[in-house]
Protein backbone atom coordinates (compact mmCIF):
# COMPACT_ATOMS: atom_id res chain seq x y z
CA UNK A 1 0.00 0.00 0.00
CA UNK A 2 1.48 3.44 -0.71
CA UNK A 3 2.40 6.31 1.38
CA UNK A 4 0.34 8.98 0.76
CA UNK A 5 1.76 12.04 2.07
CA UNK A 6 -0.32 15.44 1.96
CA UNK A 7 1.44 18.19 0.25
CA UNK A 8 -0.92 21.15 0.24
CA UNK A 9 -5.28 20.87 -0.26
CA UNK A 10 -8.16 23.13 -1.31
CA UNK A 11 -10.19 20.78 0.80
CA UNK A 12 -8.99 22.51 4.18
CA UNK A 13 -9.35 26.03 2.59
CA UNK A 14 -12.29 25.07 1.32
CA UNK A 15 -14.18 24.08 4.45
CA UNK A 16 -12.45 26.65 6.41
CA UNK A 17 -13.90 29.41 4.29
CA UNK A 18 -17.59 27.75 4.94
CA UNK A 19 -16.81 27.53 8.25
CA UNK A 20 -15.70 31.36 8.58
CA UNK A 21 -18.70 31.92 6.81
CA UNK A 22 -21.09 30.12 8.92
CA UNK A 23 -19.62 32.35 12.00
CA UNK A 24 -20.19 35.36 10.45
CA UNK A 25 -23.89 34.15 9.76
CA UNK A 26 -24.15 32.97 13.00
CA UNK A 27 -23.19 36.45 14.45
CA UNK A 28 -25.79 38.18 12.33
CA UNK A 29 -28.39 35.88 13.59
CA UNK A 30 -27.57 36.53 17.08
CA UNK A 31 -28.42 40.28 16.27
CA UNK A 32 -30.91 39.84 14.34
CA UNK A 33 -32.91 37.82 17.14
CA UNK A 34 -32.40 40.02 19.66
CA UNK A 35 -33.72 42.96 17.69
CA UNK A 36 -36.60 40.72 16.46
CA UNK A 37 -37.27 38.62 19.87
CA UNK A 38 -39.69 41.51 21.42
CA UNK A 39 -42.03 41.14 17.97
CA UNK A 40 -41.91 37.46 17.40
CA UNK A 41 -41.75 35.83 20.63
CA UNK A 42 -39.24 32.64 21.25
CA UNK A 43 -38.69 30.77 18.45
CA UNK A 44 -38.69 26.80 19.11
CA UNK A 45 -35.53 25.57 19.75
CA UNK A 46 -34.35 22.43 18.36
CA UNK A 47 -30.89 20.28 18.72
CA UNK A 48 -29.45 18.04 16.43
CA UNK A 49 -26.92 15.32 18.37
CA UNK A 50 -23.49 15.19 16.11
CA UNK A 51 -19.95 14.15 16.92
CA UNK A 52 -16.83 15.72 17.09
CA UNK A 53 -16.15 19.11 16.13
CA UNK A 54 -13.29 18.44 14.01
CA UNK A 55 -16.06 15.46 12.26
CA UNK A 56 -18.29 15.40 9.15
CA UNK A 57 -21.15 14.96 11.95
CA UNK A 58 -20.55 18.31 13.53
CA UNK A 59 -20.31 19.56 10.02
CA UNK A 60 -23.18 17.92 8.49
CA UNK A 61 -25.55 18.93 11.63
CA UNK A 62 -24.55 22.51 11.35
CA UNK A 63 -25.72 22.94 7.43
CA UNK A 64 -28.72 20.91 8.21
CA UNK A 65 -29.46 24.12 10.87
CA UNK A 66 -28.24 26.63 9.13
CA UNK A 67 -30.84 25.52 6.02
CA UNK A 68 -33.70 25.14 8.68
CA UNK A 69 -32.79 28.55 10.64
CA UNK A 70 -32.84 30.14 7.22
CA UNK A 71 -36.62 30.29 7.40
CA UNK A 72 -37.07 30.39 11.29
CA UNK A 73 -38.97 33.50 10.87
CA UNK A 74 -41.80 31.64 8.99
CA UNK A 75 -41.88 28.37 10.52
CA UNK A 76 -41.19 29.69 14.32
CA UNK A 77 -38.22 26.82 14.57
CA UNK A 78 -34.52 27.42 15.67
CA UNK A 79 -31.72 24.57 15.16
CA UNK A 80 -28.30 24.12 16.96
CA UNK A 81 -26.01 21.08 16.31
CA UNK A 82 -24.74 19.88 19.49
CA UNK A 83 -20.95 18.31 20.12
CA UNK A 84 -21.06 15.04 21.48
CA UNK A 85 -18.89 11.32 21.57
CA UNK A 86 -20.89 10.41 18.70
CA UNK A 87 -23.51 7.42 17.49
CA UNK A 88 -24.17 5.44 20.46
CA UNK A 89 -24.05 8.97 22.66
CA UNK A 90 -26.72 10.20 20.27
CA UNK A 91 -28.94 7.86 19.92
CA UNK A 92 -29.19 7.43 23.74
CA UNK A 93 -29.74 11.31 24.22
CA UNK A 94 -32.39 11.19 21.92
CA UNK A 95 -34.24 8.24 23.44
CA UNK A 96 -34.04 10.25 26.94
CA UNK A 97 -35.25 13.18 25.04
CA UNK A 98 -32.09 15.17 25.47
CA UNK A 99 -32.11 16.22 22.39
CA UNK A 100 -34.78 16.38 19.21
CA UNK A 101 -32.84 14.94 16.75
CA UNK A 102 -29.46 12.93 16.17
CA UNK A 103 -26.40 11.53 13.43
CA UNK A 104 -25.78 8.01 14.18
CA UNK A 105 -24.42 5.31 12.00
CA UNK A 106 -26.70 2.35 10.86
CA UNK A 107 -25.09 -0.01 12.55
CA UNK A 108 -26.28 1.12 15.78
CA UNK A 109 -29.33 2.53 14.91
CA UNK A 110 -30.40 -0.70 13.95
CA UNK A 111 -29.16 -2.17 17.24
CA UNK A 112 -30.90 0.47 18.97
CA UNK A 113 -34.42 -0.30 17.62
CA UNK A 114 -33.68 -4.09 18.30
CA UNK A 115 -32.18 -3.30 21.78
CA UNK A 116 -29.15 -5.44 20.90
CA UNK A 117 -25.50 -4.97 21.07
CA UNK A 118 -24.67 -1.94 23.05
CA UNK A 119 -28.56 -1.45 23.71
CA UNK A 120 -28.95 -5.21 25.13
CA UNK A 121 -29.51 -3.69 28.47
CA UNK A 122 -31.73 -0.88 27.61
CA UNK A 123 -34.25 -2.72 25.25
CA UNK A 124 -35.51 -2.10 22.19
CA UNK A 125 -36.32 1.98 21.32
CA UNK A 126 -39.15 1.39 20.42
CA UNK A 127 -40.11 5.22 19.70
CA UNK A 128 -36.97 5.84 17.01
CA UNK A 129 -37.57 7.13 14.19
CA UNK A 130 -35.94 7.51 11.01
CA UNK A 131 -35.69 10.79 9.20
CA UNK A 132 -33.49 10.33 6.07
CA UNK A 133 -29.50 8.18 5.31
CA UNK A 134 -26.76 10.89 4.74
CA UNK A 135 -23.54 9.95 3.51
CA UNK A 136 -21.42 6.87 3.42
CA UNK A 137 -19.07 6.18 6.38
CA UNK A 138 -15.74 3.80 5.43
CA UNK A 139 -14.40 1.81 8.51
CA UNK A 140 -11.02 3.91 8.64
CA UNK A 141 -8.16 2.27 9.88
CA UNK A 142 -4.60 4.56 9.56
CA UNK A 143 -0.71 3.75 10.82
CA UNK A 144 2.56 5.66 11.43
CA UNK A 145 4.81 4.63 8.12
CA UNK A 146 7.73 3.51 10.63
CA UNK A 147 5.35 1.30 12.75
CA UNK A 148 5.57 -2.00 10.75
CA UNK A 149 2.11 -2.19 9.55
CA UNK A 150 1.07 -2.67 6.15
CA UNK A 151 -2.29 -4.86 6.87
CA UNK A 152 -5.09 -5.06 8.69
CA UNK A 153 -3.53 -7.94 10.59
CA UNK A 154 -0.54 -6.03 11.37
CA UNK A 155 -2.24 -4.07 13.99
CA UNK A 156 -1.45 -7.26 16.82
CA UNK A 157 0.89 -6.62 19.66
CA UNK A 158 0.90 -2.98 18.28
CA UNK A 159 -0.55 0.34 19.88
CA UNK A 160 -3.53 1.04 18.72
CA UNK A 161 -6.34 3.65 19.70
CA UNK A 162 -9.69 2.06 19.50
CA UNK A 163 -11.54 5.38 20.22
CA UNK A 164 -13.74 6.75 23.32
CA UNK A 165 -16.09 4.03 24.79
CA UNK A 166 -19.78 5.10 23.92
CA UNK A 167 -18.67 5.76 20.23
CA UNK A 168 -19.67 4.18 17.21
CA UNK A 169 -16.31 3.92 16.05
CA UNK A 170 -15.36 1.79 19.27
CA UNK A 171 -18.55 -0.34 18.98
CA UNK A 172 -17.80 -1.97 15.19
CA UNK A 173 -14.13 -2.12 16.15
CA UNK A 174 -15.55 -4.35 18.88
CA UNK A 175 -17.56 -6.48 16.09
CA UNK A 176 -14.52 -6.20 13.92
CA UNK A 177 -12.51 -7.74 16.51
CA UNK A 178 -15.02 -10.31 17.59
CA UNK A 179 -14.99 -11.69 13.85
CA UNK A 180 -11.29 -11.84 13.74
CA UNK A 181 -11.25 -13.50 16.94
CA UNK A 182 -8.94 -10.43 19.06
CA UNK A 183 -9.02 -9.24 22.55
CA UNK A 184 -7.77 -6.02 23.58
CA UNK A 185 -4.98 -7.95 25.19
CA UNK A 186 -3.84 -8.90 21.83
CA UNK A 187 -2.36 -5.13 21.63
CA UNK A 188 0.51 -3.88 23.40
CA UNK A 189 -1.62 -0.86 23.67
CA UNK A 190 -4.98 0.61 23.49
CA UNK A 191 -6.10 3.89 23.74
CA UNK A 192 -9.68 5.48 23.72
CA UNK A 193 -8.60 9.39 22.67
CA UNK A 194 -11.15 11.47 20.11
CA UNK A 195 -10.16 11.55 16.94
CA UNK A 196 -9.01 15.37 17.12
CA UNK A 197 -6.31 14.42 18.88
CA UNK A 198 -4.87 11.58 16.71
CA UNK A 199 -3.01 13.54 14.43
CA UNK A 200 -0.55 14.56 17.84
CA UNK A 201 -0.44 10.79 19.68
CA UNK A 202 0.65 9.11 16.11
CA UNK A 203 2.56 11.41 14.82
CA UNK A 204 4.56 11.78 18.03
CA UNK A 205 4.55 8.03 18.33
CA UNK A 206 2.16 7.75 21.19
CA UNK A 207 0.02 5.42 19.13
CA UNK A 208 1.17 3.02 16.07
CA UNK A 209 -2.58 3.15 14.37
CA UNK A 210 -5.58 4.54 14.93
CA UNK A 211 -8.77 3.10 14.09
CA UNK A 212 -11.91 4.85 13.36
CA UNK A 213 -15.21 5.78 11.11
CA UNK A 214 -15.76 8.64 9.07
CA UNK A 215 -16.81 9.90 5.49
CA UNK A 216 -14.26 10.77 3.51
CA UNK A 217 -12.48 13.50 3.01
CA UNK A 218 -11.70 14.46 6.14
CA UNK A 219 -9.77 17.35 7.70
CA UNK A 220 -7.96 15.32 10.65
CA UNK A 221 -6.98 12.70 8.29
CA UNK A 222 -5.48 15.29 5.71
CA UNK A 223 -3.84 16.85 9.23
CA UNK A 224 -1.97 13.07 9.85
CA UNK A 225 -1.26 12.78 6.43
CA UNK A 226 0.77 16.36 6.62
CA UNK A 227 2.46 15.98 9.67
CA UNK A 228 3.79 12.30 9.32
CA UNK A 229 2.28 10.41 6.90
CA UNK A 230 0.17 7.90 7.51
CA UNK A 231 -0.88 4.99 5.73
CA UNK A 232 -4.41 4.38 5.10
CA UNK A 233 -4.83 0.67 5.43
CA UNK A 234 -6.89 -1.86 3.37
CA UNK A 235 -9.56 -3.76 5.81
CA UNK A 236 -10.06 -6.78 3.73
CA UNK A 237 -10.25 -10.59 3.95
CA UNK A 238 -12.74 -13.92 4.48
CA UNK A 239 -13.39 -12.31 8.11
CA UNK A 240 -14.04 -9.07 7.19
CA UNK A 241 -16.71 -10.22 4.20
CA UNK A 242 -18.11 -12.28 6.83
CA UNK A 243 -18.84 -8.95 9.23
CA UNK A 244 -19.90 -7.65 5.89
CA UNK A 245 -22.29 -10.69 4.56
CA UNK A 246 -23.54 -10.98 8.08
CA UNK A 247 -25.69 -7.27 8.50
CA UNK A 248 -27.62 -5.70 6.29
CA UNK A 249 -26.04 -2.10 7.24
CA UNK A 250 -22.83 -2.64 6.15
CA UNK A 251 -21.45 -2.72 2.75
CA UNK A 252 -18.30 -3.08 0.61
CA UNK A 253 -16.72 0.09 -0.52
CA UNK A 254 -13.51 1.57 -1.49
CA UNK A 255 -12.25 4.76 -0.73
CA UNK A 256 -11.30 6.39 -3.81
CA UNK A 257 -7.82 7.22 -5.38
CA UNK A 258 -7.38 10.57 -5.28
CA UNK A 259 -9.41 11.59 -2.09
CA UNK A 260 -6.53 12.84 -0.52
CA UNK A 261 -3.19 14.38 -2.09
CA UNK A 262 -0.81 11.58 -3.33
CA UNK A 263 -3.32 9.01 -3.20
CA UNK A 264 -2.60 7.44 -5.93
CA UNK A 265 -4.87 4.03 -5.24
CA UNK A 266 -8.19 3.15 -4.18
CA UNK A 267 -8.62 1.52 -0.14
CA UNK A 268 -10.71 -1.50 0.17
CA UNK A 269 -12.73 -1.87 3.10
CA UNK A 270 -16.26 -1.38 3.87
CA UNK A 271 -18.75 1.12 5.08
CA UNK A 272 -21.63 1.91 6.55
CA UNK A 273 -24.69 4.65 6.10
CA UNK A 274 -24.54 8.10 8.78
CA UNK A 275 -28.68 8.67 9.08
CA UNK A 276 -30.48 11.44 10.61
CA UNK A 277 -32.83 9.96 13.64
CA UNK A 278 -35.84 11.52 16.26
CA UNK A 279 -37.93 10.40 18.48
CA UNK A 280 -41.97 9.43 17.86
CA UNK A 281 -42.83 12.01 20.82
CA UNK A 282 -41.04 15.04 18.10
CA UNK A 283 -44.57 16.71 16.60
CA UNK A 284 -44.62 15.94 12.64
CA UNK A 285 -44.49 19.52 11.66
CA UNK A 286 -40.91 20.54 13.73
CA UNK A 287 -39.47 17.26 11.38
CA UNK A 288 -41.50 17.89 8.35
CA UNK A 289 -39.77 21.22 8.60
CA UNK A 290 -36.49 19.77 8.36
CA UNK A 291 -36.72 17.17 6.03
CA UNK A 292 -38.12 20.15 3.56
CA UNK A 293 -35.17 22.43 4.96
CA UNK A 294 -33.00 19.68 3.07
CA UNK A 295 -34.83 18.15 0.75
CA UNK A 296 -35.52 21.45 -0.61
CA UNK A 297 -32.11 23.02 -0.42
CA UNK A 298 -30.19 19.58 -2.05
CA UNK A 299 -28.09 21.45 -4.49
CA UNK A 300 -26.75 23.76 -1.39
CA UNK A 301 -26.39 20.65 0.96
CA UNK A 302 -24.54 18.39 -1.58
CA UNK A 303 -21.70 21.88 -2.31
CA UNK A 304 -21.28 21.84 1.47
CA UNK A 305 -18.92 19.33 1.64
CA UNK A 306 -17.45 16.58 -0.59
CA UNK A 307 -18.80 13.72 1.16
CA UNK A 308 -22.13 15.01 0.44
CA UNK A 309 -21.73 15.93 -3.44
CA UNK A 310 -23.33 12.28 -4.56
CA UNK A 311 -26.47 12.33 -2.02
CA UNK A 312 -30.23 11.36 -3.96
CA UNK A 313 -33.37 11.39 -2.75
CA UNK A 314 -33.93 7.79 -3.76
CA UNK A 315 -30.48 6.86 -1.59
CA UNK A 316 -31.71 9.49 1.12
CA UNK A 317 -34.99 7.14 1.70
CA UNK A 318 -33.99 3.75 1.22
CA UNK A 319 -30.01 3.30 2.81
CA UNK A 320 -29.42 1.72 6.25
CA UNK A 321 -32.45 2.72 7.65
CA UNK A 322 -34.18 0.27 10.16
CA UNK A 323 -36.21 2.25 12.34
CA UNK A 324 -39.97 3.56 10.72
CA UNK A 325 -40.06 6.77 9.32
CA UNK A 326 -41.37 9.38 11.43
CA UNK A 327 -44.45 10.69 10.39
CA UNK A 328 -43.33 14.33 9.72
CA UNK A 329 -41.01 13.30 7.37
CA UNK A 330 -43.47 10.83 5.58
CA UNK A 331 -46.08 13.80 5.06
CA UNK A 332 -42.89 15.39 3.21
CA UNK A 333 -41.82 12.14 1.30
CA UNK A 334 -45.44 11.39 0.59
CA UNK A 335 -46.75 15.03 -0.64
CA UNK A 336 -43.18 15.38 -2.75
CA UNK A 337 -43.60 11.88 -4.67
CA UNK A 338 -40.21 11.48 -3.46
CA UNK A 339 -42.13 7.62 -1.69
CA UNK A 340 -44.74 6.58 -2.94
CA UNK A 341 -48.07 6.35 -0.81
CA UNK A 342 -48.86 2.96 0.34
CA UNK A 343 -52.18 1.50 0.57
């Protein structure tokens, strides 16, 4: 597998010019609902769960409320995206009605409804909802370029950071594993830091690899790929098809040459499906009011961000979604031929 080394990206200008952006709207906002707050009256507020801030989850959530607060005026609703641990964080908040909506992978939404895996003590969630699927999420493994590892296998008796218990990234490492038969103890060394602080513990050899999910491109991959290097490694073999034969949520998929600078080869792995989630008790016109916030503003949601430029509606309503569809967004869907009506 090649070295791909970053030498300089518009991707990190890119996104750092949307994000200045989205400050300076933000700011405006701020004045603009205090000056407006004595003749309107408080708006609803509404939170979308994410991830990371340095994550396409943080990222994503914040476009998906900056295209609903675009209209607050009319529709009386006000969005923030909220910083969490990610998935399994989310969709727990959003069961305890912490927050009204939530960004978790399909993996564990699907365990969530059933009440298995992580949710085996909790029961089934019976009251999720699915909204729409988002973009596609590539089980990410990376390694220092002096740490010995060229394959997935490599990663025994090495250090390797797992991720923060509660994350989805940490969960379907732990299914991962289970398939190939490891134990923690079969590292020298595991570690459970976020992901913005990878690009420090492996490049200063803390860590040897780092294992994680997220859509592709991504700014703290392009940030370990300038400082030192790092190798993106394939995920393949009879185990892995076996994880990936074995659920319906998961799927092969490569991530493409060319996604980063001096990437000269496509990585084989698999991936799964980032969906947006709320709970039955959310009244159908607060979600119907998002779904038409995006639905209706594609063109502007796919230029947000790369891993969004190949969404569809037909993908949006059909891809790793196991929960029902909560019935604000079906009165969208429905009235917008985008699903057709059933009998």
């Amino acid at each position: 597998m090649p070295r791909i080394r970053f030498l300089a990206g518009n991707l990190r200008r890119g996104l750092v010019s949307r994000a200045t952006i989205g400050l300076i709207v933000l700011a405006a906002w701020c004045g603009l609902a205090s000056a407006q707050s004595a003749t309107r009256g408080d708006l609803s507020l509404v939170s979308i769960a994410t991830g990371e801030r340095t994550g396409v989850y943080y990222f994503a959530g914040g476009v998906i409320c900056g295209l609903l607060n675009a209209h607050r005026w009319e529709h009386g609703i006000r969005c923030i995206a909220e910083r969490t641990n990610g998935s399994i964080e989310n969709l727990r908040e959003v069961r305890s009605g912490a927050v009204t909506f939530a960004i978790a992978q399909s993996d564990w939404q699907n365990n969530a409804v059933n009440g298995t895996g992580v949710f085996q003590s909790a029961g089934r969630d019976s009251e999720l909802r699915s909204l729409f699927s988002l973009f596609p999420e590539p089980f990410t493994v990376v390694a220092r370029p002096d740490a010995g590892i060229s394959t997935f296998s490599d990663l025994i008796g090495k250090r390797v950071n797992l991720g923060p218990q509660g994350s989805g990234s940490r969960a379907t490492m732990e299914v991962v594993m289970d398939a190939m038969g490891w134990k923690d103890q079969d590292f020298s060394y595991v570690s459970e830091l976020p992901m913005s602080e990878l690009p420090r513990a492996l490049c200063s050899g803390e860590v040897d690899a780092a294992v994680f999910i997220v859509a592709h491109p991504n700014l703290v991959v392009e940030e370990m790929l300038s400082l030192c290097g790092v190798i993106l490694l394939p995920v393949q073999g009879d185990q892995i098809e076996r994880v990936i034969s074995g659920y319906p949520y998961y799927f092969d998929y490569q991530i493409p040459a060319g996604t980063y600078p001096g990437q000269t080869t496509s990585v084989p792995g698999f991936a799964l499906a980032a969906t947006l989630v709320a709970s039955a008790r959310t009244p159908p016109t607060i979600v119907q009011e998002l779904v038409k916030a995006v639905f209706s503003n594609l063109d502007e949601f796919r230029a947000a961000h790369p891993a969004f430029a190949h969404l569809d509606e037909k993908q949006m309503v059909t891809s790793g979604l196991t929960a029902p569809f909560h019935e604000g967004a079906l009165r969208y869907f429905y009235s917008h031929h985008i699903m057709p009506v059933t009998p």
